[in-house]
C-alpha atoms as a PDB file:
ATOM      1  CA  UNK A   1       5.375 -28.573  14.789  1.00  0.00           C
ATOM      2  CA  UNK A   2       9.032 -28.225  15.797  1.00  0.00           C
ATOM      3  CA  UNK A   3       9.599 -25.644  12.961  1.00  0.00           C
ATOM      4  CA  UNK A   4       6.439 -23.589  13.519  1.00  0.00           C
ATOM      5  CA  UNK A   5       4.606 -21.439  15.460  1.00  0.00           C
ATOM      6  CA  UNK A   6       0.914 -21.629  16.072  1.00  0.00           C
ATOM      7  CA  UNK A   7      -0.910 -17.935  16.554  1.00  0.00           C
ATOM      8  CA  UNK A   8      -3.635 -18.599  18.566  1.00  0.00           C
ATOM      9  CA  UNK A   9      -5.190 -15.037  17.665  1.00  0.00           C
ATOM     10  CA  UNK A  10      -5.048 -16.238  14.258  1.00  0.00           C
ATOM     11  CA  UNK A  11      -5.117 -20.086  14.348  1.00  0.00           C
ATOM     12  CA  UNK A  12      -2.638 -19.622  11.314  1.00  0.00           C
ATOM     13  CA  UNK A  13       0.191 -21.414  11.215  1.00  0.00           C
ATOM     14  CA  UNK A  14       3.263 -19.756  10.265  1.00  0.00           C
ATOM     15  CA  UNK A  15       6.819 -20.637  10.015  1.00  0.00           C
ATOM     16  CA  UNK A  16       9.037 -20.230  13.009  1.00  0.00           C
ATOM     17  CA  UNK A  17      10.565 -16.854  12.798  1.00  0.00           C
ATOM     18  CA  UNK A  18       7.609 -15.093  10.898  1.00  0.00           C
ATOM     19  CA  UNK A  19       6.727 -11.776  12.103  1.00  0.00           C
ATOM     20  CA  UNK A  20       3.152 -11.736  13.737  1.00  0.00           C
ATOM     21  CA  UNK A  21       0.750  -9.191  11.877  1.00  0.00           C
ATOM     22  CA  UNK A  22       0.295  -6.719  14.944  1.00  0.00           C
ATOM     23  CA  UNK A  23       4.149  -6.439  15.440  1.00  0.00           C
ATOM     24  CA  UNK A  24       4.055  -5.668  11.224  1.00  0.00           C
ATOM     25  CA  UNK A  25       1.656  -3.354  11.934  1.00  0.00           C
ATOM     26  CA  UNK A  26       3.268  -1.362  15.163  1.00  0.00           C
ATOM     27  CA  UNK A  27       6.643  -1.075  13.243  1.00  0.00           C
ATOM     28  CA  UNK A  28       4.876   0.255   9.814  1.00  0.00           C
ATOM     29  CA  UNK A  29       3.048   2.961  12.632  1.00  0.00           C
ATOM     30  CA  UNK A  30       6.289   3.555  13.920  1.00  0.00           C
ATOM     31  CA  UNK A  31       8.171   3.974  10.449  1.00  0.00           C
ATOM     32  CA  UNK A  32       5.352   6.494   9.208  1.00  0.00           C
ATOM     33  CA  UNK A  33       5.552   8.365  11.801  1.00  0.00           C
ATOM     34  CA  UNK A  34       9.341   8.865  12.318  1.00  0.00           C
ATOM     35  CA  UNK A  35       8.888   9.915   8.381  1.00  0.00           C
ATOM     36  CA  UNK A  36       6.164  12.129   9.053  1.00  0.00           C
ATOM     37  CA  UNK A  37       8.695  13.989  11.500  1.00  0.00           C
ATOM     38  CA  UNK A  38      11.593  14.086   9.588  1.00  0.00           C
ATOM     39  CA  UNK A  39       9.806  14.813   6.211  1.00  0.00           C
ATOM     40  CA  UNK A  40       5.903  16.025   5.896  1.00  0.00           C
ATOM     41  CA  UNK A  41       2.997  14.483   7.455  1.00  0.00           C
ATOM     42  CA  UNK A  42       1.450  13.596   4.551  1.00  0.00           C
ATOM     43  CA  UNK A  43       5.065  11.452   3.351  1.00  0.00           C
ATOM     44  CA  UNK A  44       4.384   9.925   6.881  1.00  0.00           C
ATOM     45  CA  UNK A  45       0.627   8.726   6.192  1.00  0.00           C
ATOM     46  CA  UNK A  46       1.937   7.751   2.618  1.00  0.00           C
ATOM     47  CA  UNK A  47       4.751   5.613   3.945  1.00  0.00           C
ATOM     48  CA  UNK A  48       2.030   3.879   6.892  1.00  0.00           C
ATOM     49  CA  UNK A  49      -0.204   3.148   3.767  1.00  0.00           C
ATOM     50  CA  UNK A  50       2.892   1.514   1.806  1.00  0.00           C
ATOM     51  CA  UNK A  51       3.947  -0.511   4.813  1.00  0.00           C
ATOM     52  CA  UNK A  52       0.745  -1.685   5.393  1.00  0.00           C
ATOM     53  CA  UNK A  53       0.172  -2.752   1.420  1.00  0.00           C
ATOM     54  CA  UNK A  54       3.841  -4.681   2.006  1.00  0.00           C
ATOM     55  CA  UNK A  55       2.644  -6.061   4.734  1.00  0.00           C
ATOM     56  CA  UNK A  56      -0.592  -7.232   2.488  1.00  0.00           C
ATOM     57  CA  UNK A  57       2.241  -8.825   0.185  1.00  0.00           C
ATOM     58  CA  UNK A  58       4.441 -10.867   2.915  1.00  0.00           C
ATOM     59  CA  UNK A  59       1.147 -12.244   5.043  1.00  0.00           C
ATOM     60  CA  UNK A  60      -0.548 -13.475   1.842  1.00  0.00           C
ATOM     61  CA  UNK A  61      -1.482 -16.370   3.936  1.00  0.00           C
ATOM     62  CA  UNK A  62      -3.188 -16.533   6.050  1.00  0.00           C
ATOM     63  CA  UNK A  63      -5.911 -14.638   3.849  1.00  0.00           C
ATOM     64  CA  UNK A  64      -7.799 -12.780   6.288  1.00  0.00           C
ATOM     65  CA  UNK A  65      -4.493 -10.867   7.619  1.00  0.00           C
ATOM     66  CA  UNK A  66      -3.509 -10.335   3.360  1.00  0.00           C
ATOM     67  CA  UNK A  67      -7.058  -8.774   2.984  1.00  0.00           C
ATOM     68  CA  UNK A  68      -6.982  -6.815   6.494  1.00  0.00           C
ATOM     69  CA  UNK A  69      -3.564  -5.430   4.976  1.00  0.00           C
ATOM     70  CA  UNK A  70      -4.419  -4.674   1.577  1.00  0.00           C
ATOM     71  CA  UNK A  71      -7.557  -3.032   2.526  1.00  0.00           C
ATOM     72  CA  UNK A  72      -6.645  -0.885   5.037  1.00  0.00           C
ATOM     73  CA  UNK A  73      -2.878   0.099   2.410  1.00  0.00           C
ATOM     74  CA  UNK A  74      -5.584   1.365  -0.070  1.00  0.00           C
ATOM     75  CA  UNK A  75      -8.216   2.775   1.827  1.00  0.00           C
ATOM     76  CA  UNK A  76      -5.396   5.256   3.568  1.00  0.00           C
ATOM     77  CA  UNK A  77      -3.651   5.586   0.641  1.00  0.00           C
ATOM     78  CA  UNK A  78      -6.973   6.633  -1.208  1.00  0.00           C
ATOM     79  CA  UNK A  79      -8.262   8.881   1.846  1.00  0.00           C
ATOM     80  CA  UNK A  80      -4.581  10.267   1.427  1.00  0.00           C
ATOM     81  CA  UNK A  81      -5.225  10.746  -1.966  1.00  0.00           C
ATOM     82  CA  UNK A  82      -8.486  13.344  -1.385  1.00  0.00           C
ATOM     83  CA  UNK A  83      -6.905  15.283   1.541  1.00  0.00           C
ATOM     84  CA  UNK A  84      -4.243  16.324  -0.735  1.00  0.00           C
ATOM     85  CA  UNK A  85      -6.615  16.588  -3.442  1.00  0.00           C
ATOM     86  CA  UNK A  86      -8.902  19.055  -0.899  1.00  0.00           C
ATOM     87  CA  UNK A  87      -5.528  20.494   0.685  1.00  0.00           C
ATOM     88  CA  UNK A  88      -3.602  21.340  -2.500  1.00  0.00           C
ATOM     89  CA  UNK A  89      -5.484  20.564  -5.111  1.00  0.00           C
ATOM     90  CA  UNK A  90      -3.340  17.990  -6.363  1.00  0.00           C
ATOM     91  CA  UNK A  91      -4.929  17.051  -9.371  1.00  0.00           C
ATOM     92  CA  UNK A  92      -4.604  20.780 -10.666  1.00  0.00           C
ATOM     93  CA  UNK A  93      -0.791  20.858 -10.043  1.00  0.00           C
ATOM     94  CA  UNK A  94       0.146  17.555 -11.767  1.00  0.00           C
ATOM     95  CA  UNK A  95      -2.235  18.670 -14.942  1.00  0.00           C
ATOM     96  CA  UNK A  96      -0.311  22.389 -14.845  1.00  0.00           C
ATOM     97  CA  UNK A  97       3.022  20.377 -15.560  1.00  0.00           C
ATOM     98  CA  UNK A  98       4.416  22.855 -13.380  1.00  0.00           C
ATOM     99  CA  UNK A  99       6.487  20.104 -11.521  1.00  0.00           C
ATOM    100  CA  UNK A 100       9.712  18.747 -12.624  1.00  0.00           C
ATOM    101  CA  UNK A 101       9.947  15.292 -14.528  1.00  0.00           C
ATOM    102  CA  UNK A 102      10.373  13.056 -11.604  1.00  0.00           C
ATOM    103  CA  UNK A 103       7.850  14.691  -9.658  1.00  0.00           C
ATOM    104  CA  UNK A 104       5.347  14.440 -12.847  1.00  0.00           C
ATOM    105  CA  UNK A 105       6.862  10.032 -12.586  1.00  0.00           C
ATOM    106  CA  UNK A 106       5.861  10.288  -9.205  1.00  0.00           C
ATOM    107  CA  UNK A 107       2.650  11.495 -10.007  1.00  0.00           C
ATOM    108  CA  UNK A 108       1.858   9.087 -12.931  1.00  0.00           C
ATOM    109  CA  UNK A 109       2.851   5.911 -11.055  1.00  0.00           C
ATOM    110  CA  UNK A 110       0.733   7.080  -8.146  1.00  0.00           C
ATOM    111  CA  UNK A 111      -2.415   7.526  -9.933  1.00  0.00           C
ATOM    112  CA  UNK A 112      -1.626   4.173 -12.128  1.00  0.00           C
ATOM    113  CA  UNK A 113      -1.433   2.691  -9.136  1.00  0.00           C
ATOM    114  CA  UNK A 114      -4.636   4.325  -7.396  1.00  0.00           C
ATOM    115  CA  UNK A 115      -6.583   3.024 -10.811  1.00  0.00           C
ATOM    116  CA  UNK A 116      -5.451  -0.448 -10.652  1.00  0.00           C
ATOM    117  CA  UNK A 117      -6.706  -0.735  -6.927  1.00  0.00           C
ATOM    118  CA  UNK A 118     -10.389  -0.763  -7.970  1.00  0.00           C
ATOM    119  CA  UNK A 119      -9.797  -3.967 -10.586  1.00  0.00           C
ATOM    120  CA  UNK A 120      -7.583  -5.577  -7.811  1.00  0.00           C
ATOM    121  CA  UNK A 121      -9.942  -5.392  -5.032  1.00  0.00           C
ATOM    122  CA  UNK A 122     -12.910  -6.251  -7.041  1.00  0.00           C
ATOM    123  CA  UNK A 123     -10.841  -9.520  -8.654  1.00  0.00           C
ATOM    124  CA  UNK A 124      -9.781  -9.987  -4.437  1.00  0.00           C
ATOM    125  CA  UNK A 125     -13.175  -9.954  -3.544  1.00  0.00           C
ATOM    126  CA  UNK A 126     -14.546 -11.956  -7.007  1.00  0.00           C
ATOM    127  CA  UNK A 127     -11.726 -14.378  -5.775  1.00  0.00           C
ATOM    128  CA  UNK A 128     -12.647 -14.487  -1.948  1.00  0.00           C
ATOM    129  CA  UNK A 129     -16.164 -15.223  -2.975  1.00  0.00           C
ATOM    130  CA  UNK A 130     -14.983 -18.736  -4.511  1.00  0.00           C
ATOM    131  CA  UNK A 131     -14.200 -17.798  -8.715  1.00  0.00           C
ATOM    132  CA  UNK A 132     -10.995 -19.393  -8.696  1.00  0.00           C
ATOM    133  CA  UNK A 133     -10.777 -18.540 -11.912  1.00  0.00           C
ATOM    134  CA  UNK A 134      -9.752 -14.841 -11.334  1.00  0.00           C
ATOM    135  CA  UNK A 135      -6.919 -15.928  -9.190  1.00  0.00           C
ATOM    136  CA  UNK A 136      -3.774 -15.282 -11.831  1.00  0.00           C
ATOM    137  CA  UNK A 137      -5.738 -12.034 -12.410  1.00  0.00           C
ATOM    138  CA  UNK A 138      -6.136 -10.581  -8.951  1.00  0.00           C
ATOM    139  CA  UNK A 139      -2.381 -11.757  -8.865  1.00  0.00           C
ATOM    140  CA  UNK A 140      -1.411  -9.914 -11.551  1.00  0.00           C
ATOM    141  CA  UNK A 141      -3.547  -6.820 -10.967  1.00  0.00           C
ATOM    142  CA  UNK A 142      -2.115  -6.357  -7.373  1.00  0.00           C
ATOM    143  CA  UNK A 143       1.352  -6.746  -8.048  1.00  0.00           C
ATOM    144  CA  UNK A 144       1.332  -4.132 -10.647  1.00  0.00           C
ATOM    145  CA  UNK A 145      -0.652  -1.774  -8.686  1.00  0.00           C
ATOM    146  CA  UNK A 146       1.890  -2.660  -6.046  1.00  0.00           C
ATOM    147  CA  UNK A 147       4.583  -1.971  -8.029  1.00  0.00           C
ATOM    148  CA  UNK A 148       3.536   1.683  -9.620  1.00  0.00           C
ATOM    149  CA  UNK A 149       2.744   2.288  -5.991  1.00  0.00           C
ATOM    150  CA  UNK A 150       6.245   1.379  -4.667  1.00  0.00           C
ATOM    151  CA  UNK A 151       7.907   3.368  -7.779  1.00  0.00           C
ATOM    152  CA  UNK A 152       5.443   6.257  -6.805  1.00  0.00           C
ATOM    153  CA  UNK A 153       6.575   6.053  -2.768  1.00  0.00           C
ATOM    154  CA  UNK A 154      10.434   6.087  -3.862  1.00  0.00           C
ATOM    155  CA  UNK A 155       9.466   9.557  -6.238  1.00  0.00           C
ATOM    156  CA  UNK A 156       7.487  10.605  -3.919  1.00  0.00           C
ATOM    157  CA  UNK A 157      10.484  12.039  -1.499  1.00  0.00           C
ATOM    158  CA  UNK A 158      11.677  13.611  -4.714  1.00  0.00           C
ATOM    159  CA  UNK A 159       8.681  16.133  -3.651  1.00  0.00           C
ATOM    160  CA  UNK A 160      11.087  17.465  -0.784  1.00  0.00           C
ATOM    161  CA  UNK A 161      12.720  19.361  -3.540  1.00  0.00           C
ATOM    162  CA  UNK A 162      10.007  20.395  -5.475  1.00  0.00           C
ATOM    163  CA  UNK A 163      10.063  24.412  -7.077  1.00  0.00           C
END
């Protein structure tokens, strides 16, 4: 055990030099809501919910800290979804096309992402529940939702300079 460090919150073992999940989780607070000060609130809640999804990606083991992660990255990012939705009526502005085209990628890697969630959760769960045999496709399924998310977090501060 010279090169690792046992969690006793967790009883995982991690490598020496591993950040511990609530430290993770106190910088992503911290990070979201320096953003939501310097930019909008709602960039601020976006950039906690991306944090915590990254965080979903580094602690993939052990499992119950990925799932903790994950679930609480998609849950805010889909409660973050319907405020705006209730707020601004988001849906109606990205269907007027009245944004500009990076705004509009923003918008279509957001939702892309938002869709894939439900197949990557249910595989996550299918998975959890002991059909190894969804494995490679809960894999896959995350990472691309993960990936149109972070593409849609990078456009999103494109928003800053919206018309």
């Amino acid at each position: 055990m010279d090169n690792q460090l046992r969690l006793e919150t967790s009883q995982a073992v991690l490598p020496r030099g591993t950040t511990h999940p609530a430290v993770w989780g106190g910088s992503a607070a911290l990070f979201g809501i320096g953003i939501a000060l310097l930019a909008t609130p709602a960039m601020g809640v976006a950039t906690l919910a991306w944090l915590m999804l990254t965080g979903g990606v580094l602690l993939e083991m052990p499992r119950r800290s990925h799932r903790f992660w994950m679930l609480a990255g998609i849950g805010l990012d889909l409660l973050l979804v319907l405020v705006l939705q209730v707020q601004r009526g988001a849906v109606q502005t990205a269907v007027s096309f009245s944004l500009g085209p990076i705004q509009q990628l923003h918008i279509a890697f957001s939702l892309g992402a938002v869709l894939l969630y439900g197949p990557a959760v249910w595989l996550g769960f299918k998975r959890f529940r002991g059909d190894h045999a969804r494995a490679m496709s809960h894999r896959r399924a995350g990472w691309v939702a993960y990936i149109f998310r972070t593409i849609g977090f990078v456009l999103m501060f494109s928003m800053l300079w919206r018309n």
